[in-house]
Structures are given as C-alpha cells and as structure tokens.
PDB file of N, CA and C in Angstrom:
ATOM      1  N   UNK A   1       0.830  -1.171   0.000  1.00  0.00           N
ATOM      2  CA  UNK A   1       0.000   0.000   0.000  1.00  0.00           C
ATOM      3  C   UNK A   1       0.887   1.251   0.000  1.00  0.00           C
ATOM      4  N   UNK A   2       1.789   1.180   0.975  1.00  0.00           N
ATOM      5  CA  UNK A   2       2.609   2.270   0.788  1.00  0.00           C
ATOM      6  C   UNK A   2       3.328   2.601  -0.593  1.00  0.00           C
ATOM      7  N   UNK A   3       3.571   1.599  -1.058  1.00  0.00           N
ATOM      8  CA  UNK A   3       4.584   2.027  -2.563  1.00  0.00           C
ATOM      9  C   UNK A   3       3.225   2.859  -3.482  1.00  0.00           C
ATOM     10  N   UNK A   4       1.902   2.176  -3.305  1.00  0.00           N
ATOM     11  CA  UNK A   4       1.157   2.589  -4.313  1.00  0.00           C
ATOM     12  C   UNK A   4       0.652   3.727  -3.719  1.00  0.00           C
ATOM     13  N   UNK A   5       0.646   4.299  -2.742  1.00  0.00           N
ATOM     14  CA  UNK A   5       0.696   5.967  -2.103  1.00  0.00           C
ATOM     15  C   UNK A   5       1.546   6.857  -2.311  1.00  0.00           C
ATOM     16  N   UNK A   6       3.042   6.002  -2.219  1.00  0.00           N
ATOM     17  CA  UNK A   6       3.852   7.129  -2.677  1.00  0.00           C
ATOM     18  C   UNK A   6       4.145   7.434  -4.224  1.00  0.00           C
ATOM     19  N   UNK A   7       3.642   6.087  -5.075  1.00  0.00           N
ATOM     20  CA  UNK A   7       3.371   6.422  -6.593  1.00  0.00           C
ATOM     21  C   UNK A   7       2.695   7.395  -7.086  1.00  0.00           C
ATOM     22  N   UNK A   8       1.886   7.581  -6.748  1.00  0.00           N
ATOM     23  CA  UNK A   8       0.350   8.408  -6.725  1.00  0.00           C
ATOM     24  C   UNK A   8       0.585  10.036  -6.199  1.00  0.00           C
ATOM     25  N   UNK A   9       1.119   9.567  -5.111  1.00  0.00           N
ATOM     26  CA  UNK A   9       1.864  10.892  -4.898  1.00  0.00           C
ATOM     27  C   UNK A   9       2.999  11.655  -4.902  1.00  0.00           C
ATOM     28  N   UNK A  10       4.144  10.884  -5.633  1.00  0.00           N
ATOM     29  CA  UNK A  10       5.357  11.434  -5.922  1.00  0.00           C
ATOM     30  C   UNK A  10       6.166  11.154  -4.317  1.00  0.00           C
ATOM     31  N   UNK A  11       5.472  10.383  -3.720  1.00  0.00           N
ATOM     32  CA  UNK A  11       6.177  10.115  -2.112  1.00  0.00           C
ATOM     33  C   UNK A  11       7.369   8.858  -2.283  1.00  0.00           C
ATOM     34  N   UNK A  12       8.790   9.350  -2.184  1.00  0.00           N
ATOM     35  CA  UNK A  12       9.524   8.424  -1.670  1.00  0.00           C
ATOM     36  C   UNK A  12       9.098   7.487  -0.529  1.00  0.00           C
ATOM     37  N   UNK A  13       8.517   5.654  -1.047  1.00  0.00           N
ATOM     38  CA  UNK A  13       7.697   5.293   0.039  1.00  0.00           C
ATOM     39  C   UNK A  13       9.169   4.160   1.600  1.00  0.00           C
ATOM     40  N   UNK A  14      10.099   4.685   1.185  1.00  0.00           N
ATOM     41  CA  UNK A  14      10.725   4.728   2.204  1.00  0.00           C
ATOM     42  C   UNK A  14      10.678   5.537   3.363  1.00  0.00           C
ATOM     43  N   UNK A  15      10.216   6.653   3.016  1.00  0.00           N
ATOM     44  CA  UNK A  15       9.747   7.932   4.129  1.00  0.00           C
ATOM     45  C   UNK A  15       8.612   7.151   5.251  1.00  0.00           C
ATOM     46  N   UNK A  16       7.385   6.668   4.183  1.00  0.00           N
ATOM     47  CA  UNK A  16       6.824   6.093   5.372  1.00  0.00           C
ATOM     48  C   UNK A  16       7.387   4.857   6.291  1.00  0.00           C
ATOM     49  N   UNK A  17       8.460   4.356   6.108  1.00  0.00           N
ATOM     50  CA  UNK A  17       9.190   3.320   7.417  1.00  0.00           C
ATOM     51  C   UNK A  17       9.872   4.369   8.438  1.00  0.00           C
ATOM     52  N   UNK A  18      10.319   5.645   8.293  1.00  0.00           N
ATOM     53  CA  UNK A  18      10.997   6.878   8.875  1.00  0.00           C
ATOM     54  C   UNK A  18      10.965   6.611  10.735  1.00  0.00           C
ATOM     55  N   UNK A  19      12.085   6.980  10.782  1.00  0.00           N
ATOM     56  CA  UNK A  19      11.701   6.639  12.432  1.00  0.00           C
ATOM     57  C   UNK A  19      11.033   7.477  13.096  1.00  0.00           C
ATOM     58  N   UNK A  20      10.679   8.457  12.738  1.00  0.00           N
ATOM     59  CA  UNK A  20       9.434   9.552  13.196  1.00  0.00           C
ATOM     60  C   UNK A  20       7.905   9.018  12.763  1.00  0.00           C
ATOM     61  N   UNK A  21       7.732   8.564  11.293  1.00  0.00           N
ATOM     62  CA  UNK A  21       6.435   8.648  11.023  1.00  0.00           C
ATOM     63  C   UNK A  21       6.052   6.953  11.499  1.00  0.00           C
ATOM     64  N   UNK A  22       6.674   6.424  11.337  1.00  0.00           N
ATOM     65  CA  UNK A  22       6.055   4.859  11.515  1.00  0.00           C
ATOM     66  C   UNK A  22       5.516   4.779  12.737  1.00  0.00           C
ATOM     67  N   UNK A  23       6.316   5.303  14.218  1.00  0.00           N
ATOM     68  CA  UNK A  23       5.555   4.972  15.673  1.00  0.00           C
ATOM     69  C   UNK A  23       4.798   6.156  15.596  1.00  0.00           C
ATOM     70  N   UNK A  24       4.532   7.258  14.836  1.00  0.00           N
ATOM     71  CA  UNK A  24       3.370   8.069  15.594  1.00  0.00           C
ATOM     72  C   UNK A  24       2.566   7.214  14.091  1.00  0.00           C
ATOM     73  N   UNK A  25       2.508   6.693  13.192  1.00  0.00           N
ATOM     74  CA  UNK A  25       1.218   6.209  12.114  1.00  0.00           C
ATOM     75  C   UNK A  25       0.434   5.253  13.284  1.00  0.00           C
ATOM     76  N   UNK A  26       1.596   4.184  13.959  1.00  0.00           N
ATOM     77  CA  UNK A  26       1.161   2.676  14.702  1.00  0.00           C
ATOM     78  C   UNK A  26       0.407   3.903  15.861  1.00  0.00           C
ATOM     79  N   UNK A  27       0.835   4.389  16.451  1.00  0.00           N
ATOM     80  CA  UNK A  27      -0.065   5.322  17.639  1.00  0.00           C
ATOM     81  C   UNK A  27      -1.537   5.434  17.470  1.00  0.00           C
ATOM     82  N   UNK A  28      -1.399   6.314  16.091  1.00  0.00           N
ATOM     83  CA  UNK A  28      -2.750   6.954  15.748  1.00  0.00           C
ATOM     84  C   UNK A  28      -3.629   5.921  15.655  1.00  0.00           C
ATOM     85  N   UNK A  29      -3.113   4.632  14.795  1.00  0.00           N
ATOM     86  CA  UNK A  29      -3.763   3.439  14.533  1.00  0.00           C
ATOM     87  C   UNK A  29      -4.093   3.049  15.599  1.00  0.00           C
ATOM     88  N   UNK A  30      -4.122   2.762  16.721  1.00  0.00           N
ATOM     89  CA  UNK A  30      -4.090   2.261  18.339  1.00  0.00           C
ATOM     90  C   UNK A  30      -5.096   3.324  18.601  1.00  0.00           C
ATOM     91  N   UNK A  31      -4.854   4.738  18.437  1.00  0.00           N
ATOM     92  CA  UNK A  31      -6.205   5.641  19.636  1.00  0.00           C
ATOM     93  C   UNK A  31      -7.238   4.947  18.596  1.00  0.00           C
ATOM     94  N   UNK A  32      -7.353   5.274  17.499  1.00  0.00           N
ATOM     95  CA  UNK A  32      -8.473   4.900  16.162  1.00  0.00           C
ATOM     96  C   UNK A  32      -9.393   4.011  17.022  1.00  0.00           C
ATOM     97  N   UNK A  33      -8.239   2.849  16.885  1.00  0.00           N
ATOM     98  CA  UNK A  33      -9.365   1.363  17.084  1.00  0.00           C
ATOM     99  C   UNK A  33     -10.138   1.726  17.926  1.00  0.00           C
ATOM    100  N   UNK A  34      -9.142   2.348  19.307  1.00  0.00           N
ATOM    101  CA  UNK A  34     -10.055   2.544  20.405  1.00  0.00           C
ATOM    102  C   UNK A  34     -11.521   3.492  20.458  1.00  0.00           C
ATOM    103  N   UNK A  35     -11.622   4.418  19.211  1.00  0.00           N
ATOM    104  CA  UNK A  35     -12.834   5.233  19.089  1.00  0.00           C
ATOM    105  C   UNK A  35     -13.617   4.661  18.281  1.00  0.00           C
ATOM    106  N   UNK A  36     -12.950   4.274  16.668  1.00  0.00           N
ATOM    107  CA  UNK A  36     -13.866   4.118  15.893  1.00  0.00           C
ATOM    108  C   UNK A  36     -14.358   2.432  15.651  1.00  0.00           C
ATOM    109  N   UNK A  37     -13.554   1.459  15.615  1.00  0.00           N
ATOM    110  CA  UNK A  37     -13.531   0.269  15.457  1.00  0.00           C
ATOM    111  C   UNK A  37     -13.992  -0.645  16.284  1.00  0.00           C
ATOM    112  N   UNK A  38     -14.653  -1.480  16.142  1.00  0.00           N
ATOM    113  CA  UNK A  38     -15.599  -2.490  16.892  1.00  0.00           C
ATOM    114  C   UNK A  38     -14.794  -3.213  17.539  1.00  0.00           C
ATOM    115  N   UNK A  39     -15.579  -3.645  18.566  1.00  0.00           N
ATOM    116  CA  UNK A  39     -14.214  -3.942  19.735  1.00  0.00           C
ATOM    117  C   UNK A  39     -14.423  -5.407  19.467  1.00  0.00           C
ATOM    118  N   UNK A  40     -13.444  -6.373  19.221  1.00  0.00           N
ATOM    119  CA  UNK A  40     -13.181  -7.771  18.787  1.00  0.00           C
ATOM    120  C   UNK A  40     -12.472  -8.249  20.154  1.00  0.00           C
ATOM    121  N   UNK A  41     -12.470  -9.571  20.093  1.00  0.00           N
ATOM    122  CA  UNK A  41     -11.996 -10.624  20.881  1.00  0.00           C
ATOM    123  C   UNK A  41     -10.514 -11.140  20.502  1.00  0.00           C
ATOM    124  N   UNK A  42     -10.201 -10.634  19.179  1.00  0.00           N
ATOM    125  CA  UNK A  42      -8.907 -10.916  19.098  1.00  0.00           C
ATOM    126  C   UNK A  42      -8.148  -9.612  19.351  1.00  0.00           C
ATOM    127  N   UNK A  43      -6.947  -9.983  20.176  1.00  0.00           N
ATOM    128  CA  UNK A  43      -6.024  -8.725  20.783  1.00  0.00           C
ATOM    129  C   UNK A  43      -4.616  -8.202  19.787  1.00  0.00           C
ATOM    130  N   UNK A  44      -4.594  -6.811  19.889  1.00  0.00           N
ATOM    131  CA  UNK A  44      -3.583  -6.361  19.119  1.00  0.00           C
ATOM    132  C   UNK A  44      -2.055  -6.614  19.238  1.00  0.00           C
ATOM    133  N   UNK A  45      -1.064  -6.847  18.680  1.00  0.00           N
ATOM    134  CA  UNK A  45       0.185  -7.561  19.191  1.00  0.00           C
ATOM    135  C   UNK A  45       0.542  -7.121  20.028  1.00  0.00           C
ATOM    136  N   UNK A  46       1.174  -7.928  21.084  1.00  0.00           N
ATOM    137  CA  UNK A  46       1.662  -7.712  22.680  1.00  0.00           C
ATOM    138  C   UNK A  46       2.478  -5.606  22.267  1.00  0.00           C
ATOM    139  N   UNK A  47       3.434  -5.633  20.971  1.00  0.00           N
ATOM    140  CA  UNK A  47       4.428  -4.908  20.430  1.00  0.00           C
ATOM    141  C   UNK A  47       3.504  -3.497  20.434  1.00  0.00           C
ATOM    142  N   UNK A  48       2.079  -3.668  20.656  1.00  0.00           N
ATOM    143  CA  UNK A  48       1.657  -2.512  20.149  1.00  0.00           C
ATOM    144  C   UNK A  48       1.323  -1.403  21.481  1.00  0.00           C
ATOM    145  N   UNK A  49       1.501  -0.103  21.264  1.00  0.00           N
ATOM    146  CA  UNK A  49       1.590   0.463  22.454  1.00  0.00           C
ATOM    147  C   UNK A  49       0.286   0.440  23.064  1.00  0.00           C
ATOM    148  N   UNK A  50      -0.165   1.089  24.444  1.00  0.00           N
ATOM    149  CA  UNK A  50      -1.587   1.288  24.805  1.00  0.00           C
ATOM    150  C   UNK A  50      -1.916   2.681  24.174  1.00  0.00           C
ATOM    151  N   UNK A  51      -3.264   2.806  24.356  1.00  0.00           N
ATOM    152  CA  UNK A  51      -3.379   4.318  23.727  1.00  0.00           C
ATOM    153  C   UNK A  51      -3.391   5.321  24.692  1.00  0.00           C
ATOM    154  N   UNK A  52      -2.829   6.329  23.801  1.00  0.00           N
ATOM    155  CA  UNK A  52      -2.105   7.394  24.300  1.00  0.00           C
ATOM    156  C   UNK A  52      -3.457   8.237  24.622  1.00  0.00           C
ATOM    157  N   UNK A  53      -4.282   8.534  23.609  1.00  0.00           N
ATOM    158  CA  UNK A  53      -5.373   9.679  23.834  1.00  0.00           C
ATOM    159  C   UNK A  53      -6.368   9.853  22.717  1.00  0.00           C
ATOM    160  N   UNK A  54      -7.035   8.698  23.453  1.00  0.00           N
ATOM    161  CA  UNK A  54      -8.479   8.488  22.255  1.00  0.00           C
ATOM    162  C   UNK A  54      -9.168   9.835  22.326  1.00  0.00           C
ATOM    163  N   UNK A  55      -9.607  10.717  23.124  1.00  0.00           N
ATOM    164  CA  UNK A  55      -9.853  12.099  22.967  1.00  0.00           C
ATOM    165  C   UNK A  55      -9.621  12.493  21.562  1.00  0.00           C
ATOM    166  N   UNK A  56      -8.250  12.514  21.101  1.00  0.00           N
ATOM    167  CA  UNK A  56      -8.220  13.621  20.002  1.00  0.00           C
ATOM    168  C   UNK A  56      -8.415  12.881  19.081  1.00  0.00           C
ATOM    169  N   UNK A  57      -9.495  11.941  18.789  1.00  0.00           N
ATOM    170  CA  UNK A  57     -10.266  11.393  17.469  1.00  0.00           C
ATOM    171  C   UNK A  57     -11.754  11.886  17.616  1.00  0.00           C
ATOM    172  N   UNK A  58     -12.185  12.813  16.907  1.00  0.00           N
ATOM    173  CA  UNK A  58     -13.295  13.739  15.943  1.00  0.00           C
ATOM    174  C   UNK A  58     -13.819  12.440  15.294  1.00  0.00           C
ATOM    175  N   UNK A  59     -14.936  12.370  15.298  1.00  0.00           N
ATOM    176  CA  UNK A  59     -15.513  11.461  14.648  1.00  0.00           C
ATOM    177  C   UNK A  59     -16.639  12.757  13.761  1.00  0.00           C
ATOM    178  N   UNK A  60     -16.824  12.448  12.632  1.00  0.00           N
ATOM    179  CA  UNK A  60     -17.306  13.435  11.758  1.00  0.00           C
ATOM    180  C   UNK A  60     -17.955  12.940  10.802  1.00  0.00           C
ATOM    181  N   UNK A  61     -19.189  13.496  10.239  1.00  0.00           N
ATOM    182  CA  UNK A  61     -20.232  13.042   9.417  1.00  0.00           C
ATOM    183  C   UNK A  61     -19.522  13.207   7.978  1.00  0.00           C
ATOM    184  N   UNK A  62     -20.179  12.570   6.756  1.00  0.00           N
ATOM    185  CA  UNK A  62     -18.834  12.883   5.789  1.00  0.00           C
ATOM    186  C   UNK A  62     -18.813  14.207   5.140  1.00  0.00           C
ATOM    187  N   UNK A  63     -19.934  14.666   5.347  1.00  0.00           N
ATOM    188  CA  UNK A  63     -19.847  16.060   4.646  1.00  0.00           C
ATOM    189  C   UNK A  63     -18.708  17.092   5.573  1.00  0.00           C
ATOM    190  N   UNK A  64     -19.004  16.510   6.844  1.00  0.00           N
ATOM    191  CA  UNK A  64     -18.089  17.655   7.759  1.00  0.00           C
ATOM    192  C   UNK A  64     -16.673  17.037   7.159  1.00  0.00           C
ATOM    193  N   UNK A  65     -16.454  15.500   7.637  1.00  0.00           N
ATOM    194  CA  UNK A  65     -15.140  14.856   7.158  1.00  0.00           C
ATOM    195  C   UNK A  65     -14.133  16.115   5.721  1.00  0.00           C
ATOM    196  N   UNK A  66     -15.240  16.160   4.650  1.00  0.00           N
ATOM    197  CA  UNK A  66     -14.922  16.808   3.551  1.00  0.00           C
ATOM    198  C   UNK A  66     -14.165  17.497   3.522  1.00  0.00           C
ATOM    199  N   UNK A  67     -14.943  18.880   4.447  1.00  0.00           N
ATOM    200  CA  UNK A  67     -14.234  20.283   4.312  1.00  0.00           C
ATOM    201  C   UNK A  67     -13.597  20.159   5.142  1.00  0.00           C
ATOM    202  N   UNK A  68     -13.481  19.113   6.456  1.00  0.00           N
ATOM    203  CA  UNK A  68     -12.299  19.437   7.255  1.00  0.00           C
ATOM    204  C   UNK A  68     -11.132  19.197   6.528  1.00  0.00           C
ATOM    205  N   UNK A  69     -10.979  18.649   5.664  1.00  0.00           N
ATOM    206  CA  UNK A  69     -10.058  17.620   5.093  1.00  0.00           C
ATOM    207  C   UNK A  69      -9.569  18.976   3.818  1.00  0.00           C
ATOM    208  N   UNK A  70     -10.651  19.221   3.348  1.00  0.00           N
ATOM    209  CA  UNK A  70      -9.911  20.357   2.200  1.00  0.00           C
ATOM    210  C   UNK A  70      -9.131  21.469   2.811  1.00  0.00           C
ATOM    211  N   UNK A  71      -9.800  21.865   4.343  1.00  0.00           N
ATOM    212  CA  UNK A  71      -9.529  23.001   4.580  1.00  0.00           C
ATOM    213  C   UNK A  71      -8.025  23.154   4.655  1.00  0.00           C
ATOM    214  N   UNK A  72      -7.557  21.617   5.762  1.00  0.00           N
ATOM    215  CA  UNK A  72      -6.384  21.356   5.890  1.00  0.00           C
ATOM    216  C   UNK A  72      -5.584  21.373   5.090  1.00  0.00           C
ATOM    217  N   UNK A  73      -5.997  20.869   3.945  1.00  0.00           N
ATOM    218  CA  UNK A  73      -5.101  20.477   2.699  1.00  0.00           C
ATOM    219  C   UNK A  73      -4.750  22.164   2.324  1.00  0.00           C
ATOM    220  N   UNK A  74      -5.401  22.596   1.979  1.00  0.00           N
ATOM    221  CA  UNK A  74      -5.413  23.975   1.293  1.00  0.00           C
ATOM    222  C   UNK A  74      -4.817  24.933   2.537  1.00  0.00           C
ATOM    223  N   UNK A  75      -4.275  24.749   3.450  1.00  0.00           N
ATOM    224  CA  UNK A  75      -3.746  25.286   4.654  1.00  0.00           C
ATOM    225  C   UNK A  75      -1.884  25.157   4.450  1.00  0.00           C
ATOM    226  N   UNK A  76      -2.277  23.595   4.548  1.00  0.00           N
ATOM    227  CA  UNK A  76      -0.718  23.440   4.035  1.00  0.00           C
ATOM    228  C   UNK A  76      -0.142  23.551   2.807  1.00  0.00           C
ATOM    229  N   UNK A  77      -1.013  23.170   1.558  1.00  0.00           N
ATOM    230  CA  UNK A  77      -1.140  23.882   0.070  1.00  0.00           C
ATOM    231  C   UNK A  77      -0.099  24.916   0.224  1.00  0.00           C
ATOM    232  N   UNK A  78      -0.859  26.077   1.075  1.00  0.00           N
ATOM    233  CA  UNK A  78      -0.289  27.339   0.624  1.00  0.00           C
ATOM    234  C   UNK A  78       0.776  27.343   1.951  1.00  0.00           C
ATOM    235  N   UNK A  79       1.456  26.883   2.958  1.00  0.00           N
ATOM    236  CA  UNK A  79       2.515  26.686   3.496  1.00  0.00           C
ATOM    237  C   UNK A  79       3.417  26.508   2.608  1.00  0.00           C
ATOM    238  N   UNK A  80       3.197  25.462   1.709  1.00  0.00           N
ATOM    239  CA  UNK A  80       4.809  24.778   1.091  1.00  0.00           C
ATOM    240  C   UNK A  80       4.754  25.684  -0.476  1.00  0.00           C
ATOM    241  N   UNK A  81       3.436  26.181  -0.653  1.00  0.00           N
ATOM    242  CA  UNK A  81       3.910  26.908  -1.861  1.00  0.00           C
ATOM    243  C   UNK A  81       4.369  28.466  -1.884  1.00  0.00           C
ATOM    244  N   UNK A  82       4.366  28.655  -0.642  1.00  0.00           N
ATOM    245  CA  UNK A  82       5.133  30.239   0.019  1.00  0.00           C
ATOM    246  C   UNK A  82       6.679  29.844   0.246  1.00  0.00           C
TER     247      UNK A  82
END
C-alpha cells in the first residue's frame, strides 16, 4: 500500500518506514481502534503500544469529514507553496 501511495503521490515510500512517522502512524492506529472500530476478541500484538489519547479522534459526518479535510489540505497547500 505504501509504494502505491507514494506512486500516486510522488512520495519516496521509504519515508513512510521513517523513524518519526512509523511509531506516531502505529499510535494513531491504536487511539483509532479505540474510538472508531468495533471492539473484537482478538487482541492487538503484545508490540503494540496502549493508547495514548483516544480524545483527540473527531468522529465526523462525511460532509463535515470533507471540508475538514480540504480546509487542511489547502492550509498546508499554501505553506509549502510560500
């Protein structure tokens, strides 16, 4: 998945193994389950951390999802093109 993300997006997909982005991606993945994902009987690997702070998952209808998502984009858009 990653190679075909960073194809798509011109992303060197070695960046995503990075020792910065990989434990905060596995993090986020961990608060997630804990908000959005149905809670199962099978347990996540011993390796995986506890969660840090299901709080800062927004759960959002998709229209809100949308514009939150453009707004951001178009936030940093014009960051990297200044």
């Amino acid at each position: 998945m990653e190679i075909a993300i960073g194809e798509k997006f011109g992303i060197d997909p070695a960046l995503f193994k990075g020792r910065e982005l990989k434990p905060a991606d596995v993090q986020l993945l961990i608060d997630e389950k804990a908000v959005v994902m149905v809670k199962t009987s099978e347990p996540w690997p011993s390796v995986a951390p506890e969660v840090k702070d299901a709080n800062r998952i927004k759960c959002w209808e998709p229209e809100e999802a949308k514009a939150q998502f453009k707004a951001q984009f178009l936030e940093r858009f014009e960051e990297l093109s200044n």
